[in-house]
C-alpha atoms as a PDB file:
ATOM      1  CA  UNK A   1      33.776  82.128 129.334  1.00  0.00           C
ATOM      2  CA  UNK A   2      31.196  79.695 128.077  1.00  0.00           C
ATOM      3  CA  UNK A   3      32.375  77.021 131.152  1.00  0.00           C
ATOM      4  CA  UNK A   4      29.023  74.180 131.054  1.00  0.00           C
ATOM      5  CA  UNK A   5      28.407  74.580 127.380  1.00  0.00           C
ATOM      6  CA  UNK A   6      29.570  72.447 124.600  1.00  0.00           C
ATOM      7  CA  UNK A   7      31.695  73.504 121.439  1.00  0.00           C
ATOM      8  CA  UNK A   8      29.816  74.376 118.884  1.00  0.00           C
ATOM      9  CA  UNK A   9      31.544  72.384 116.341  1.00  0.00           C
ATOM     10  CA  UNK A  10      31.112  69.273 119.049  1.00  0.00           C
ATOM     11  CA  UNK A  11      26.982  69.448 117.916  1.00  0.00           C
ATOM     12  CA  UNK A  12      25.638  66.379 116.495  1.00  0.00           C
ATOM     13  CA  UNK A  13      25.843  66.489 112.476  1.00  0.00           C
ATOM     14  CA  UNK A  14      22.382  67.810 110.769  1.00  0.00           C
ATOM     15  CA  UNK A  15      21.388  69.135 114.664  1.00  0.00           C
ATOM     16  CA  UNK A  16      18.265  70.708 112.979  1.00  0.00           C
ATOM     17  CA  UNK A  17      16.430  67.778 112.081  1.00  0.00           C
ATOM     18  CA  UNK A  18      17.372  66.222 115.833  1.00  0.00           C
ATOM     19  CA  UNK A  19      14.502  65.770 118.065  1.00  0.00           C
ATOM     20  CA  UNK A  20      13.994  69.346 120.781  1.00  0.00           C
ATOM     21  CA  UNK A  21      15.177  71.106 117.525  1.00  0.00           C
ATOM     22  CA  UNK A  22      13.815  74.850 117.785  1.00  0.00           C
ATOM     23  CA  UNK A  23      12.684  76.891 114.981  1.00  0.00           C
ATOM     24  CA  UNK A  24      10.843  80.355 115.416  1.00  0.00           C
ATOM     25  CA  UNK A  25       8.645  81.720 112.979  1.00  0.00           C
ATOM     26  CA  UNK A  26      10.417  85.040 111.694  1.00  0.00           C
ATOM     27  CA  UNK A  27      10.288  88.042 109.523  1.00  0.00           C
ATOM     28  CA  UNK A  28       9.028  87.899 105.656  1.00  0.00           C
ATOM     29  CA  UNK A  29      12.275  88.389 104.341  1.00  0.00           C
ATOM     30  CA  UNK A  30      14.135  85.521 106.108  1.00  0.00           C
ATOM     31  CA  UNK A  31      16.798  87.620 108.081  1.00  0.00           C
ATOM     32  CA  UNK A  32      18.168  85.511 111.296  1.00  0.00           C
ATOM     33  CA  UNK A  33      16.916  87.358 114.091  1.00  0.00           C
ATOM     34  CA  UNK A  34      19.021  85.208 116.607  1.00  0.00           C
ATOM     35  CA  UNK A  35      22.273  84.396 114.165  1.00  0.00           C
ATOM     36  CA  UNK A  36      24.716  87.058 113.034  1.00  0.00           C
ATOM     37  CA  UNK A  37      25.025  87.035 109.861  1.00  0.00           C
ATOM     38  CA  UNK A  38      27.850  89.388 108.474  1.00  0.00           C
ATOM     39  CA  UNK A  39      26.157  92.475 107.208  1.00  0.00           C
ATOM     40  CA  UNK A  40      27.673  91.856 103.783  1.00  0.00           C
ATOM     41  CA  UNK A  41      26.473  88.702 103.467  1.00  0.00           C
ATOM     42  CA  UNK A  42      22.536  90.741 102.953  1.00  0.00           C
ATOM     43  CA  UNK A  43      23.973  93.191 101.238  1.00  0.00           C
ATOM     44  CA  UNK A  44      25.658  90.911  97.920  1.00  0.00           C
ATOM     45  CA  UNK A  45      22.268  89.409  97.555  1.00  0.00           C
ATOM     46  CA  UNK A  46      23.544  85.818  97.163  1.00  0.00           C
ATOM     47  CA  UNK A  47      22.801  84.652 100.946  1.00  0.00           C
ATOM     48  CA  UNK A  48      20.908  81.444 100.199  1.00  0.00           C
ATOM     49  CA  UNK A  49      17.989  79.829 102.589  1.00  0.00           C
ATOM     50  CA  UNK A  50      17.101  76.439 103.125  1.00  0.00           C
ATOM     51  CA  UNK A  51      13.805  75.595 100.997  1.00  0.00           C
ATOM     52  CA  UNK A  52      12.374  72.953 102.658  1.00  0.00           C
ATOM     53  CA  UNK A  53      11.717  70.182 100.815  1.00  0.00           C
ATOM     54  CA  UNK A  54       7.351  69.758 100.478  1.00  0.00           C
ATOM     55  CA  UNK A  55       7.696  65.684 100.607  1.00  0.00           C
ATOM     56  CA  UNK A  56      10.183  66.017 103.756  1.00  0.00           C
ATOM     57  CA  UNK A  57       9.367  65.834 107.453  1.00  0.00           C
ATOM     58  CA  UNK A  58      11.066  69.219 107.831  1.00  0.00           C
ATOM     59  CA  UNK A  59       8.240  71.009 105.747  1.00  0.00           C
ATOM     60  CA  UNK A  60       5.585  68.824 107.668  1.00  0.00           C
ATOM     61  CA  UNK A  61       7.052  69.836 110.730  1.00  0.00           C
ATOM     62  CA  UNK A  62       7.214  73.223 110.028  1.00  0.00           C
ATOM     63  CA  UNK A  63       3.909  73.386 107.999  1.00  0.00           C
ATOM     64  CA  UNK A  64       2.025  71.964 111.143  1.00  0.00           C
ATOM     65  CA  UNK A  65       0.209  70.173 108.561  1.00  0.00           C
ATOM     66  CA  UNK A  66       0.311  65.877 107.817  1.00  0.00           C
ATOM     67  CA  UNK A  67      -2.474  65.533 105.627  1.00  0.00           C
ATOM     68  CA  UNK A  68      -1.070  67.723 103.080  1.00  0.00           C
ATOM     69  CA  UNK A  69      -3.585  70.528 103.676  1.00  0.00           C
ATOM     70  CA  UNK A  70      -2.848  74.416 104.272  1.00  0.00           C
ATOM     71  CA  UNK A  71      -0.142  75.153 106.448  1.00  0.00           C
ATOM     72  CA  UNK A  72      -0.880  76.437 110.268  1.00  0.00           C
ATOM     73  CA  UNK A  73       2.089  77.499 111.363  1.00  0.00           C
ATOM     74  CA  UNK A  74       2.750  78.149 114.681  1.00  0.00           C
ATOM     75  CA  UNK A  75       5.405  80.799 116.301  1.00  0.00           C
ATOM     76  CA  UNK A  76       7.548  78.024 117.772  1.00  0.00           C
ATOM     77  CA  UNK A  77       7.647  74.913 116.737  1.00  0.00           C
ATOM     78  CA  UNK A  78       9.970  72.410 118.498  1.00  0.00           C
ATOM     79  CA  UNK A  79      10.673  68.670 116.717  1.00  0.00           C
ATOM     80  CA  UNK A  80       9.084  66.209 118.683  1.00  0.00           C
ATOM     81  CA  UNK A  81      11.393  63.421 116.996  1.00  0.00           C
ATOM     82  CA  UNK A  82      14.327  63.196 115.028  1.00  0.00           C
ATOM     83  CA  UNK A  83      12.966  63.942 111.228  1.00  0.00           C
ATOM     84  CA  UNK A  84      14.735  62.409 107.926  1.00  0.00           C
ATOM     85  CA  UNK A  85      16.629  64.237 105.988  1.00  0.00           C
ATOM     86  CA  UNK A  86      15.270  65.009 101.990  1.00  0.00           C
ATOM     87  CA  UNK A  87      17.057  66.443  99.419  1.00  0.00           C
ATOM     88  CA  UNK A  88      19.585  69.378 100.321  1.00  0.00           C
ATOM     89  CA  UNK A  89      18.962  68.916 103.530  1.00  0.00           C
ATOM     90  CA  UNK A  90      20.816  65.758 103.961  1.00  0.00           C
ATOM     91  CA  UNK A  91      24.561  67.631 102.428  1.00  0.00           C
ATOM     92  CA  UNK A  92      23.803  70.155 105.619  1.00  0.00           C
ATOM     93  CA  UNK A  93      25.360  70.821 108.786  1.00  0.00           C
ATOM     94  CA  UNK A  94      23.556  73.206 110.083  1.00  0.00           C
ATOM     95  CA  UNK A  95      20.941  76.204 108.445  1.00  0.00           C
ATOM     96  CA  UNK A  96      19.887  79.565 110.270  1.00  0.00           C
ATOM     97  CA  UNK A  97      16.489  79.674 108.378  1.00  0.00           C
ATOM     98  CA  UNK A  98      14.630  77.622 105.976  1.00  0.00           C
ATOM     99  CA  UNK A  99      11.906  79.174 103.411  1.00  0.00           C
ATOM    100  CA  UNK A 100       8.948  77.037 103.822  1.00  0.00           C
ATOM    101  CA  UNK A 101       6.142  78.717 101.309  1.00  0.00           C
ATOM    102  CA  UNK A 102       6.979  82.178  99.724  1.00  0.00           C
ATOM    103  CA  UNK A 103       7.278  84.772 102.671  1.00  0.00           C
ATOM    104  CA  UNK A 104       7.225  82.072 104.938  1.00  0.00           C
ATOM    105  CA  UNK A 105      10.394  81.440 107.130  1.00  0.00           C
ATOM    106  CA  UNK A 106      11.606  79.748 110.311  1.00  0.00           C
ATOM    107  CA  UNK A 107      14.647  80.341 112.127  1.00  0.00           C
ATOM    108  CA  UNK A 108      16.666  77.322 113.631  1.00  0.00           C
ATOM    109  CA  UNK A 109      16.961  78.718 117.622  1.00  0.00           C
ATOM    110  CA  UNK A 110      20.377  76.670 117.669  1.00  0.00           C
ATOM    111  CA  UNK A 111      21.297  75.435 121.513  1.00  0.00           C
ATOM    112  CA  UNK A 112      23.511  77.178 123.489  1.00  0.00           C
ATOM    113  CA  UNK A 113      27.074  76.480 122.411  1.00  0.00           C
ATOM    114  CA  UNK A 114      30.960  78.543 122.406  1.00  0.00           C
ATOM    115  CA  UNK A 115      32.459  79.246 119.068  1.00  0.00           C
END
């Protein structure tokens, strides 16, 4: 099982801010959609997303804004370049969704890999 695809723990470090990263627009409340997350984790309250960071190229990305204007976010967005890490972002390995503006969160589609 899982013969062709990498280890998971063999991704590159900080995979989400690599260029063809995938994010997917998502629900309000910032539940992975396409991650499972233990159902206790939702239920303690303390699950914590990734708020990205307004001055980092992971909002700007995700915003679908550069000139600092209103956000038009799209359903998919896909990095079309490795982005720098800001902030929080740079201690992390990996995130399953990161708040961008209240209500407003993306879910990293993470490639295809065996745990």
């Amino acid at each position: 099982i899982g013969d062709g695809y990498p280890l998971c723990v063999d991704l590159p470090k900080q995979h989400f801010l690599r260029a063809g990263a995938e994010y997917r627009l998502t629900n309000a409340n910032g539940q992975p959609e396409f991650h499972a997350d233990p159902s206790s984790w939702a239920a303690t309250g303390k699950v914590h997303r990734l708020q990205a960071d307004i001055s980092g190229g992971l909002y700007k990305s995700l915003c679908g804004s550069s000139q600092g204007t209103k956000c038009q976010y799209s359903t998919i967005v896909k990095l079309p370049r490795d982005v720098s890490c800001t902030g929080i972002e740079c201690t992390l390995d990996t995130v399953r969704t990161v708040q961008v503006e209240s209500g407003v969160f993306y879910e990293d589609i993470r490639p295809a890999c065996v745990e």
